[in-house]
C-alpha atoms as a PDB file:
ATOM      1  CA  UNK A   1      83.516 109.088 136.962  1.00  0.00           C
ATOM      2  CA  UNK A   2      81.998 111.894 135.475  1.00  0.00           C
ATOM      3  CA  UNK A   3      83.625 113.845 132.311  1.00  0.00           C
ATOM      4  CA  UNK A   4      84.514 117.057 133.198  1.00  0.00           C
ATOM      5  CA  UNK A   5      84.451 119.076 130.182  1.00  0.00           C
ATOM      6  CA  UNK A   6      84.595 123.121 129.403  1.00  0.00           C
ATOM      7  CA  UNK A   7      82.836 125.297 126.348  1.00  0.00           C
ATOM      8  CA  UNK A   8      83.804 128.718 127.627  1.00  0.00           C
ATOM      9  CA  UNK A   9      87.387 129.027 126.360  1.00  0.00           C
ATOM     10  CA  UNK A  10      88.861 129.211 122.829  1.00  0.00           C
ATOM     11  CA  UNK A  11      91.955 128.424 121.234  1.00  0.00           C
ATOM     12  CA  UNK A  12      92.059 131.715 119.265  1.00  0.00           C
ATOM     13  CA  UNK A  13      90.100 134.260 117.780  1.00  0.00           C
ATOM     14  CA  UNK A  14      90.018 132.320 114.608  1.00  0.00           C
ATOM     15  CA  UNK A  15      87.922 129.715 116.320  1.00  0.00           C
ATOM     16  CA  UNK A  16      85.345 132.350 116.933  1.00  0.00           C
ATOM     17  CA  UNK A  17      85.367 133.626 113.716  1.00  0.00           C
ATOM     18  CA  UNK A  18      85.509 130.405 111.524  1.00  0.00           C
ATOM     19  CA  UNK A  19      82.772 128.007 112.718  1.00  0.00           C
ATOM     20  CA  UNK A  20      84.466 125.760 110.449  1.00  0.00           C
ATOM     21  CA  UNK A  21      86.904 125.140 113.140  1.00  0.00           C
ATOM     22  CA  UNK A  22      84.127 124.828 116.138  1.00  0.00           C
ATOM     23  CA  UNK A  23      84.424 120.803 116.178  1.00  0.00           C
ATOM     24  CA  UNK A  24      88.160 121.184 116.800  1.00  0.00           C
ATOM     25  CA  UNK A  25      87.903 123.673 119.147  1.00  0.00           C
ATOM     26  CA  UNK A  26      85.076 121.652 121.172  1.00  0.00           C
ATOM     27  CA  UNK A  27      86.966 118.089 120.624  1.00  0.00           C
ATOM     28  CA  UNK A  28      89.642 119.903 122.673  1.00  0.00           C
ATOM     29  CA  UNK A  29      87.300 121.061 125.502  1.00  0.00           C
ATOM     30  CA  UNK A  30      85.924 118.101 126.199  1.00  0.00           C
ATOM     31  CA  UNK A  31      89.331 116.816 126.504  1.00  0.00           C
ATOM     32  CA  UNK A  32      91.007 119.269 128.897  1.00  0.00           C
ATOM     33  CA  UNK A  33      89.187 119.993 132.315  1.00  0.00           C
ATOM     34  CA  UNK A  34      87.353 123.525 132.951  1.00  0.00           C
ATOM     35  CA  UNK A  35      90.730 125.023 134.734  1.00  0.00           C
ATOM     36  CA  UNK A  36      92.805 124.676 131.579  1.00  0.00           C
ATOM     37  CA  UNK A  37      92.705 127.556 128.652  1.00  0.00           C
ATOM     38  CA  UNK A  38      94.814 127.950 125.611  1.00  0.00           C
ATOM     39  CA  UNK A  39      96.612 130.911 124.533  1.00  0.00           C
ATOM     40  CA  UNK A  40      98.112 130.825 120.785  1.00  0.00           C
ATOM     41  CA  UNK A  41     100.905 133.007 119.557  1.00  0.00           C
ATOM     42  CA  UNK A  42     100.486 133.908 116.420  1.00  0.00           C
ATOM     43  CA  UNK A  43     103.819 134.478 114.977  1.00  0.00           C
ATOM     44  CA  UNK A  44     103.954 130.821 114.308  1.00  0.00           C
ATOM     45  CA  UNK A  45     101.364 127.927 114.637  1.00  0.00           C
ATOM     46  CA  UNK A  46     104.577 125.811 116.164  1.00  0.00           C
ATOM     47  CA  UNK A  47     104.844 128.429 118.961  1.00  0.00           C
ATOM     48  CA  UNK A  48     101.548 127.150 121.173  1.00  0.00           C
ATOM     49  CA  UNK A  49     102.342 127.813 124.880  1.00  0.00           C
ATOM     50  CA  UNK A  50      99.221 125.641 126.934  1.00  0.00           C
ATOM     51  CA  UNK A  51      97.906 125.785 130.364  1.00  0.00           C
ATOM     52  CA  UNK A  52      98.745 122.455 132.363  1.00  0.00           C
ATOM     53  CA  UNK A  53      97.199 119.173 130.361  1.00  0.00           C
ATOM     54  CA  UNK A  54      94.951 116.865 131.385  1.00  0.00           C
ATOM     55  CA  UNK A  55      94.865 114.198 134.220  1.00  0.00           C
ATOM     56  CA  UNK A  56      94.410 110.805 133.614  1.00  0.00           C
ATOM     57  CA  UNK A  57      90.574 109.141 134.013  1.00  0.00           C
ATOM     58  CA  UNK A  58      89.443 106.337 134.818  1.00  0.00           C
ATOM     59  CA  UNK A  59      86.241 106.261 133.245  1.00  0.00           C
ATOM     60  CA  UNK A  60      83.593 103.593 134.545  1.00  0.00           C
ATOM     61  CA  UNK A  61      81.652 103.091 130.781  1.00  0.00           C
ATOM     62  CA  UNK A  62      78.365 101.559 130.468  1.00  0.00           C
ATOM     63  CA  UNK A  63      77.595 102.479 126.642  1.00  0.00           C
ATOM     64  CA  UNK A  64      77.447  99.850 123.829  1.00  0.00           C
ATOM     65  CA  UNK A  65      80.699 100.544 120.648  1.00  0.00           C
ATOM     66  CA  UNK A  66      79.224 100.964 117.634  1.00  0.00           C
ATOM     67  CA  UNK A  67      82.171 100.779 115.257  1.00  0.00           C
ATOM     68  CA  UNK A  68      82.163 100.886 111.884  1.00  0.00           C
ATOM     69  CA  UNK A  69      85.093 100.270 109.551  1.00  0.00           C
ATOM     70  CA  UNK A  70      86.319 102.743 106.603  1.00  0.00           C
ATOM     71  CA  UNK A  71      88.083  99.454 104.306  1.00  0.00           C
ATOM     72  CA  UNK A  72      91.341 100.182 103.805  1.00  0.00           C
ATOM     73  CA  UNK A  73      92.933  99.969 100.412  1.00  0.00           C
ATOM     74  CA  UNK A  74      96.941  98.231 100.371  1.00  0.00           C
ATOM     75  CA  UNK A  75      99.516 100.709 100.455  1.00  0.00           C
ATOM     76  CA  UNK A  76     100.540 100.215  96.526  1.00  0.00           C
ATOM     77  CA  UNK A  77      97.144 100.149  95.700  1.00  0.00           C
ATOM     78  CA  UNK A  78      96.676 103.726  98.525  1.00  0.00           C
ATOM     79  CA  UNK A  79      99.414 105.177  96.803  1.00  0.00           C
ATOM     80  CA  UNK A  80      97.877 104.976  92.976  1.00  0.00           C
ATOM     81  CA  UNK A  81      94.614 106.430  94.578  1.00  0.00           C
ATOM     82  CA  UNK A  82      96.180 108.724  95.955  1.00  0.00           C
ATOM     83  CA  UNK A  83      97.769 109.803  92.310  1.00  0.00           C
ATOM     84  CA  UNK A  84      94.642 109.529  90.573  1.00  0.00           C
ATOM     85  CA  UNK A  85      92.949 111.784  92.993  1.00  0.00           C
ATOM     86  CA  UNK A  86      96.040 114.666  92.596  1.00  0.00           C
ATOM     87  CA  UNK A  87      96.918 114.281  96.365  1.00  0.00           C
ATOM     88  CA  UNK A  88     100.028 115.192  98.088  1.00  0.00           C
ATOM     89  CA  UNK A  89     101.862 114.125 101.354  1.00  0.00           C
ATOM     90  CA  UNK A  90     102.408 116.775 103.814  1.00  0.00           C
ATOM     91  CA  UNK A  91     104.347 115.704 106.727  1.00  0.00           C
ATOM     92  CA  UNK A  92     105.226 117.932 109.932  1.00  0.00           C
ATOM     93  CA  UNK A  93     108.747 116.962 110.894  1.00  0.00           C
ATOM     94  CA  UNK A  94     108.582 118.782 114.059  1.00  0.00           C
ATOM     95  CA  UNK A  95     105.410 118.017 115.533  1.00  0.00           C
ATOM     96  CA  UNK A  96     105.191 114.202 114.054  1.00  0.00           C
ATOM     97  CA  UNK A  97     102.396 113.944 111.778  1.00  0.00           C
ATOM     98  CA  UNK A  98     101.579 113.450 108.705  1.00  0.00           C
ATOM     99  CA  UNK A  99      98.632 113.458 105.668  1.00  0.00           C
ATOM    100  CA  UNK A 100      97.387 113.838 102.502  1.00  0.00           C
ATOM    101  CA  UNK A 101      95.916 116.755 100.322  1.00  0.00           C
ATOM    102  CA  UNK A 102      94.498 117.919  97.652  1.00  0.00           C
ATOM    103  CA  UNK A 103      97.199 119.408  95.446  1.00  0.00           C
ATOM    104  CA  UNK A 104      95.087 122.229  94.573  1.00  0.00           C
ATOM    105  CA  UNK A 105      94.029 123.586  97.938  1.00  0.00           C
ATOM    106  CA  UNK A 106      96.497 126.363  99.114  1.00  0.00           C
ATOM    107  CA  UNK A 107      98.557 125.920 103.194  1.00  0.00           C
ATOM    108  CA  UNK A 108      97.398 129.347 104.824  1.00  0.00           C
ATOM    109  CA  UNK A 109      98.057 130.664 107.893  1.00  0.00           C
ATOM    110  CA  UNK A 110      95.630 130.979 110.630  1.00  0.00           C
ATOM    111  CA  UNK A 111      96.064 131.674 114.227  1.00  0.00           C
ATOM    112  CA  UNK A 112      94.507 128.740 116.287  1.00  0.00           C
ATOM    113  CA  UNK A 113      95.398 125.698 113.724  1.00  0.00           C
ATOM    114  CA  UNK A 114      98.869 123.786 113.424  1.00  0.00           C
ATOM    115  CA  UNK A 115      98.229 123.842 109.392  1.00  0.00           C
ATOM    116  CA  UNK A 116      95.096 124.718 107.398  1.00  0.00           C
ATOM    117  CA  UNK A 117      94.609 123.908 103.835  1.00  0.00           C
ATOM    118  CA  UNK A 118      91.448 125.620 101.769  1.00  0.00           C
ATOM    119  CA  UNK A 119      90.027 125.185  98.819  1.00  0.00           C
ATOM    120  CA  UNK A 120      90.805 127.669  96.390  1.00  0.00           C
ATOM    121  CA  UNK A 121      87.411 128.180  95.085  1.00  0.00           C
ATOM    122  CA  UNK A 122      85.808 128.193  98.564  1.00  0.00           C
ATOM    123  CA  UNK A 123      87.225 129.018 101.742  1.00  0.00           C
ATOM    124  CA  UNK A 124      85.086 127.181 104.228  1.00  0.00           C
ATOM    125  CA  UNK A 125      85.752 124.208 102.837  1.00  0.00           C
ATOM    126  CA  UNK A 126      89.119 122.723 104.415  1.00  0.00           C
ATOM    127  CA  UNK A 127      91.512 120.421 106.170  1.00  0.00           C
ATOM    128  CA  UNK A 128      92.934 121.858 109.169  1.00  0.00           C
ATOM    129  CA  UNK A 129      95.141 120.030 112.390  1.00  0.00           C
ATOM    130  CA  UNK A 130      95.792 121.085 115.352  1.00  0.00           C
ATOM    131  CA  UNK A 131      98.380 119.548 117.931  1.00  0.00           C
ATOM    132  CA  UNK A 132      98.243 120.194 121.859  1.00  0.00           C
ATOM    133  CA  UNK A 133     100.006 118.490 124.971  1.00  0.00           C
ATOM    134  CA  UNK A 134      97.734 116.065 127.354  1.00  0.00           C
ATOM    135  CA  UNK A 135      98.682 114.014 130.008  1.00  0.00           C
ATOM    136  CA  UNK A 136      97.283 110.700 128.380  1.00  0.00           C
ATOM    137  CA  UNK A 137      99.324 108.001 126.691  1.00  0.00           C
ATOM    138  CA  UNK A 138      96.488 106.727 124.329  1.00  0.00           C
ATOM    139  CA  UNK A 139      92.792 107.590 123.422  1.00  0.00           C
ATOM    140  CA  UNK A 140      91.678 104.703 125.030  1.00  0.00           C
ATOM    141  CA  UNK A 141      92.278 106.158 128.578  1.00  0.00           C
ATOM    142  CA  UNK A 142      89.859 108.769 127.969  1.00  0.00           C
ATOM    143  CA  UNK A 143      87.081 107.065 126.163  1.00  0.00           C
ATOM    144  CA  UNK A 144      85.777 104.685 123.189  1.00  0.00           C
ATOM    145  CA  UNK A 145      85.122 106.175 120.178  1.00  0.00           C
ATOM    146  CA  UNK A 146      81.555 106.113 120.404  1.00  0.00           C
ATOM    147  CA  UNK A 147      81.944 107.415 123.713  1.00  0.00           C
ATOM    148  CA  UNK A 148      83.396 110.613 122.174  1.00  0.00           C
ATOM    149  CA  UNK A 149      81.802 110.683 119.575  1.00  0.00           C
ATOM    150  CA  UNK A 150      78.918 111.432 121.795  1.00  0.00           C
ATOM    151  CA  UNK A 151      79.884 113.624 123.835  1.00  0.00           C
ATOM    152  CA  UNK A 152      81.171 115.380 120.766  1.00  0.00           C
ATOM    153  CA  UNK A 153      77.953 115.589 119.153  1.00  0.00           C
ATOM    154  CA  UNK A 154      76.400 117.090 122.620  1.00  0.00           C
ATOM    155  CA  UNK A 155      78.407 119.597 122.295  1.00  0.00           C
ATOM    156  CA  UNK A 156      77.568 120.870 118.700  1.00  0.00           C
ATOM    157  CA  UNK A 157      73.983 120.791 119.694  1.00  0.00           C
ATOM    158  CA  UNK A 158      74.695 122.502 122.784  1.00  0.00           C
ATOM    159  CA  UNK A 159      75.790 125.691 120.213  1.00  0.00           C
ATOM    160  CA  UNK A 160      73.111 128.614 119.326  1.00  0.00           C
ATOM    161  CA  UNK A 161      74.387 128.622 116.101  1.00  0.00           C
ATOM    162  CA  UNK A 162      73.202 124.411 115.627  1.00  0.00           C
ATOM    163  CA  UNK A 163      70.295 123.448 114.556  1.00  0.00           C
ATOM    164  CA  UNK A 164      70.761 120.140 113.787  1.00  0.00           C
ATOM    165  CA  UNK A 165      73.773 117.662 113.674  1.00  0.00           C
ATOM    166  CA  UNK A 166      73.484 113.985 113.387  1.00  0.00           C
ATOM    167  CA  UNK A 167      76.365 111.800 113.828  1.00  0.00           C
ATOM    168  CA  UNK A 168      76.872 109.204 110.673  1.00  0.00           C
ATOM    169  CA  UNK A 169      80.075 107.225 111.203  1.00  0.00           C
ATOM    170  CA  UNK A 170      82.183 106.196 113.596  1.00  0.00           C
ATOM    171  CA  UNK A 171      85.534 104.173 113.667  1.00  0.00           C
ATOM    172  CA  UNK A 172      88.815 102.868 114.958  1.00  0.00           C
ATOM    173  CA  UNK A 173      91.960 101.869 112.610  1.00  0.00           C
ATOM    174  CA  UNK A 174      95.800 101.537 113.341  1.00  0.00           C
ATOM    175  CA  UNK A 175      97.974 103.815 112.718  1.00  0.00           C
ATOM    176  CA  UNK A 176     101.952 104.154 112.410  1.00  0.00           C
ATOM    177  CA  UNK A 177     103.160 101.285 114.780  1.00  0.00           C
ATOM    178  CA  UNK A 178      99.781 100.284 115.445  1.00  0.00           C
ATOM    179  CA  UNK A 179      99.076 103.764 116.966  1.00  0.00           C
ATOM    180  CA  UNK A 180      95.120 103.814 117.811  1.00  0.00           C
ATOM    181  CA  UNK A 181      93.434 106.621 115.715  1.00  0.00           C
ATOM    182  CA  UNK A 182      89.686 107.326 116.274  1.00  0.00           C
ATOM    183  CA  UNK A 183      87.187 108.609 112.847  1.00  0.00           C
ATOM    184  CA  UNK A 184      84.563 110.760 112.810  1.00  0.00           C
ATOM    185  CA  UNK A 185      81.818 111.467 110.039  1.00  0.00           C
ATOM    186  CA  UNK A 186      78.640 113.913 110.673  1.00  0.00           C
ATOM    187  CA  UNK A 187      76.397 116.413 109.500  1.00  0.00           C
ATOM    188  CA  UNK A 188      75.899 120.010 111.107  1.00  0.00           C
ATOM    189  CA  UNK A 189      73.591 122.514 109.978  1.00  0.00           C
ATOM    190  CA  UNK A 190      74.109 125.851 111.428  1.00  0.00           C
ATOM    191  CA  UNK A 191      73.150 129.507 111.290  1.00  0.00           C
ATOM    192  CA  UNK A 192      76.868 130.268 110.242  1.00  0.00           C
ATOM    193  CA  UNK A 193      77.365 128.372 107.559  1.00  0.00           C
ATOM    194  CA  UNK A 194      74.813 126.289 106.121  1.00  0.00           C
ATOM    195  CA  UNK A 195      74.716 122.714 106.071  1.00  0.00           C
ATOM    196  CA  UNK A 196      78.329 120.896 106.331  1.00  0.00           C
ATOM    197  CA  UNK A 197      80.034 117.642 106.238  1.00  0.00           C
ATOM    198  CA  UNK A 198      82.390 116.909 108.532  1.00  0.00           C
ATOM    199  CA  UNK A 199      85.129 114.179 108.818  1.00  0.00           C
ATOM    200  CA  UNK A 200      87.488 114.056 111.967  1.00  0.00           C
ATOM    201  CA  UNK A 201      90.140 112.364 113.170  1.00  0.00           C
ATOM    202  CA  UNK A 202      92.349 112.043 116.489  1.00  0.00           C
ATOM    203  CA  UNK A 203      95.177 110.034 117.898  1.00  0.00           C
ATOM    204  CA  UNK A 204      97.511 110.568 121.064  1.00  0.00           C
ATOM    205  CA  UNK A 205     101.510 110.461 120.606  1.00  0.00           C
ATOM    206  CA  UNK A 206     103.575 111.571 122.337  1.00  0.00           C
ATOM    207  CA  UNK A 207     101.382 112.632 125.235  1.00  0.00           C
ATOM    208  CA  UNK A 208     100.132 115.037 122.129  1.00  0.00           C
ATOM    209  CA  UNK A 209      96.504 115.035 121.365  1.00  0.00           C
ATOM    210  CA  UNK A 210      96.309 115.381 117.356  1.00  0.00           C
ATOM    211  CA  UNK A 211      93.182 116.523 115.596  1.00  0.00           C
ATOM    212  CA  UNK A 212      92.310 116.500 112.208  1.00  0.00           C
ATOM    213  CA  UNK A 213      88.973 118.399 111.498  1.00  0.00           C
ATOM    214  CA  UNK A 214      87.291 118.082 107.458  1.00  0.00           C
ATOM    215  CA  UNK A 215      84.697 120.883 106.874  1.00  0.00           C
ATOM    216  CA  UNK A 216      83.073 120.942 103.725  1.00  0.00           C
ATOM    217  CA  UNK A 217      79.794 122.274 102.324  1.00  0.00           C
ATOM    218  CA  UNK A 218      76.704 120.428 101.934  1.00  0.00           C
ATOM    219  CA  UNK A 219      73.858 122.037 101.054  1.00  0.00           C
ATOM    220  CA  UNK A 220      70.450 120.391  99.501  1.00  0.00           C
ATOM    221  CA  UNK A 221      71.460 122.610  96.471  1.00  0.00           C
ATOM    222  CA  UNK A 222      75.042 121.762  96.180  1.00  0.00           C
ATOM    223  CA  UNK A 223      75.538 118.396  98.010  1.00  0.00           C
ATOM    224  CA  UNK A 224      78.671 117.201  98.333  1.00  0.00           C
ATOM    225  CA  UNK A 225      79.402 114.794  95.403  1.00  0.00           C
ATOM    226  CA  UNK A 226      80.668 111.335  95.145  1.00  0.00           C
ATOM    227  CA  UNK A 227      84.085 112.212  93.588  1.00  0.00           C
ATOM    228  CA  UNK A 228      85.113 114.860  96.171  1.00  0.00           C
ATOM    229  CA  UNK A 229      83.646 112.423  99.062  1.00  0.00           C
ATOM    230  CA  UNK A 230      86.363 110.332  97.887  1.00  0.00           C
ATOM    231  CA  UNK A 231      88.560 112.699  97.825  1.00  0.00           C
ATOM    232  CA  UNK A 232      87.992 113.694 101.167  1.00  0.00           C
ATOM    233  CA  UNK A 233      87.900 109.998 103.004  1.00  0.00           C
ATOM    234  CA  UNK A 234      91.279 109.567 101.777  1.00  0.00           C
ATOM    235  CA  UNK A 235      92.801 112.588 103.576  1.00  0.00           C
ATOM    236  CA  UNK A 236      90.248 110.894 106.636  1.00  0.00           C
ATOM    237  CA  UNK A 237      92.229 107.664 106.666  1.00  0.00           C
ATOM    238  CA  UNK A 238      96.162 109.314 105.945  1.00  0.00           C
ATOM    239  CA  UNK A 239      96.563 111.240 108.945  1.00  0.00           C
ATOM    240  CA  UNK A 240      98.528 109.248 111.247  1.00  0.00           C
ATOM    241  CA  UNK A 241     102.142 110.024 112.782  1.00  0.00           C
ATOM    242  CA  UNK A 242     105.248 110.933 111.093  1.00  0.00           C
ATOM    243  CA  UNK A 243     107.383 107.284 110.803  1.00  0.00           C
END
């Protein structure tokens, strides 16, 4: 069957305005079917009324899973990382996830995302989740990781702002209760905003699709460096749902 998939709607004005946010925004289209649209409120990121979700799809795939695997550290030996990198727990209580951040990158609000945290020093560079209802029970029924991880990357290039994005990693771990959470890791260069470095994740819960989208600059001049890489692949690998 083929995927139906939309590019004409947004989430919010932010999206437009932040192309930081584009690979959430387009994650979500390719998930929801042309007919659906999302309108945000903005007095709260909790309030998100939706258009109906998505149907269920059986999709007849032909493409070979590539998957590789981020190790993952035990949790008493996560949790001292975690420490030594100055990273805090957030956890959503009412929308049932949770992750880790960078203590010194400040929660702001902005319409379109569930939470947002930016670096201090630099705005574009940040951790941002947003939550919306589907109709599927797992990942799985729409897709393997690769499989969306294509289709995800056909999408950036489809953009007038791309001019280049190359896909570098993709994955599969288990989550809280041996929840299935797909990974993400690619380069984008665009005409607004340079070149980035992007890390991604997404699980279903709930019949909730959760995104987490990692933008960070990474520029010849100013790559990103091994430390903050770090840094950054632990947030990657923390999102999951709230226990």
């Amino acid at each position: 069957m083929a995927l139906r998939s939309s590019f004409t709607f947004s989430l919010s004005n932010f999206f437009h305005q932040h192309s930081q946010y584009a690979s959430s925004r387009i994650f979500v289209s390719i998930l929801l079917p042309k007919s659906t649209s999302l309108t945000c409120i903005h007095e709260s990121h909790k309030d998100m009324h939706l258009a109906p979700s998505l149907s269920k799809r059986n999709l007849n795939l032909t493409l070979l899973l590539t998957v590789f695997l981020w190790g993952q550290a035990p949790m008493g030996d996560a949790l001292l990382l975690a420490q030594e990198l100055e990273l805090q727990r957030y956890a959503d209580s009412e929308e049932g996830f949770t992750l880790l951040t960078p203590s010194s990158w400040a929660k702001v609000d902005k319409a379109g995302a569930t939470v947002l945290f930016e670096e201090k020093t630099m705005g574009s560079n940040n951790i941002g989740v947003v939550v919306s209802p589907v109709r599927l029970k797992t990942l799985e029924e729409f897709g393997t990781p690769q499989f969306v991880a294509d289709k995800l990357l056909q999408a950036e290039r489809r953009k007038e702002s791309t001019k280049e994005a190359e896909l570098i990693t993709v994955a599969e771990r288990s989550g809280e209760g041996g929840l299935q959470i797909y990974e993400f890791e690619y380069k984008i260069d665009s005409s607004r905003g340079g070149m980035k470095r992007i890390f991604s994740a997404a699980f279903v819960a709930s019949k909730k699709l959760y995104l987490l989208n990692i933008a960070h600059s990474d520029k010849p001049e100013s790559p990103l460096d091994p430390d903050k890489r770090m840094i950054l692949e632990q947030v990657l690998h923390s999102f999951d749902a709230a226990a």
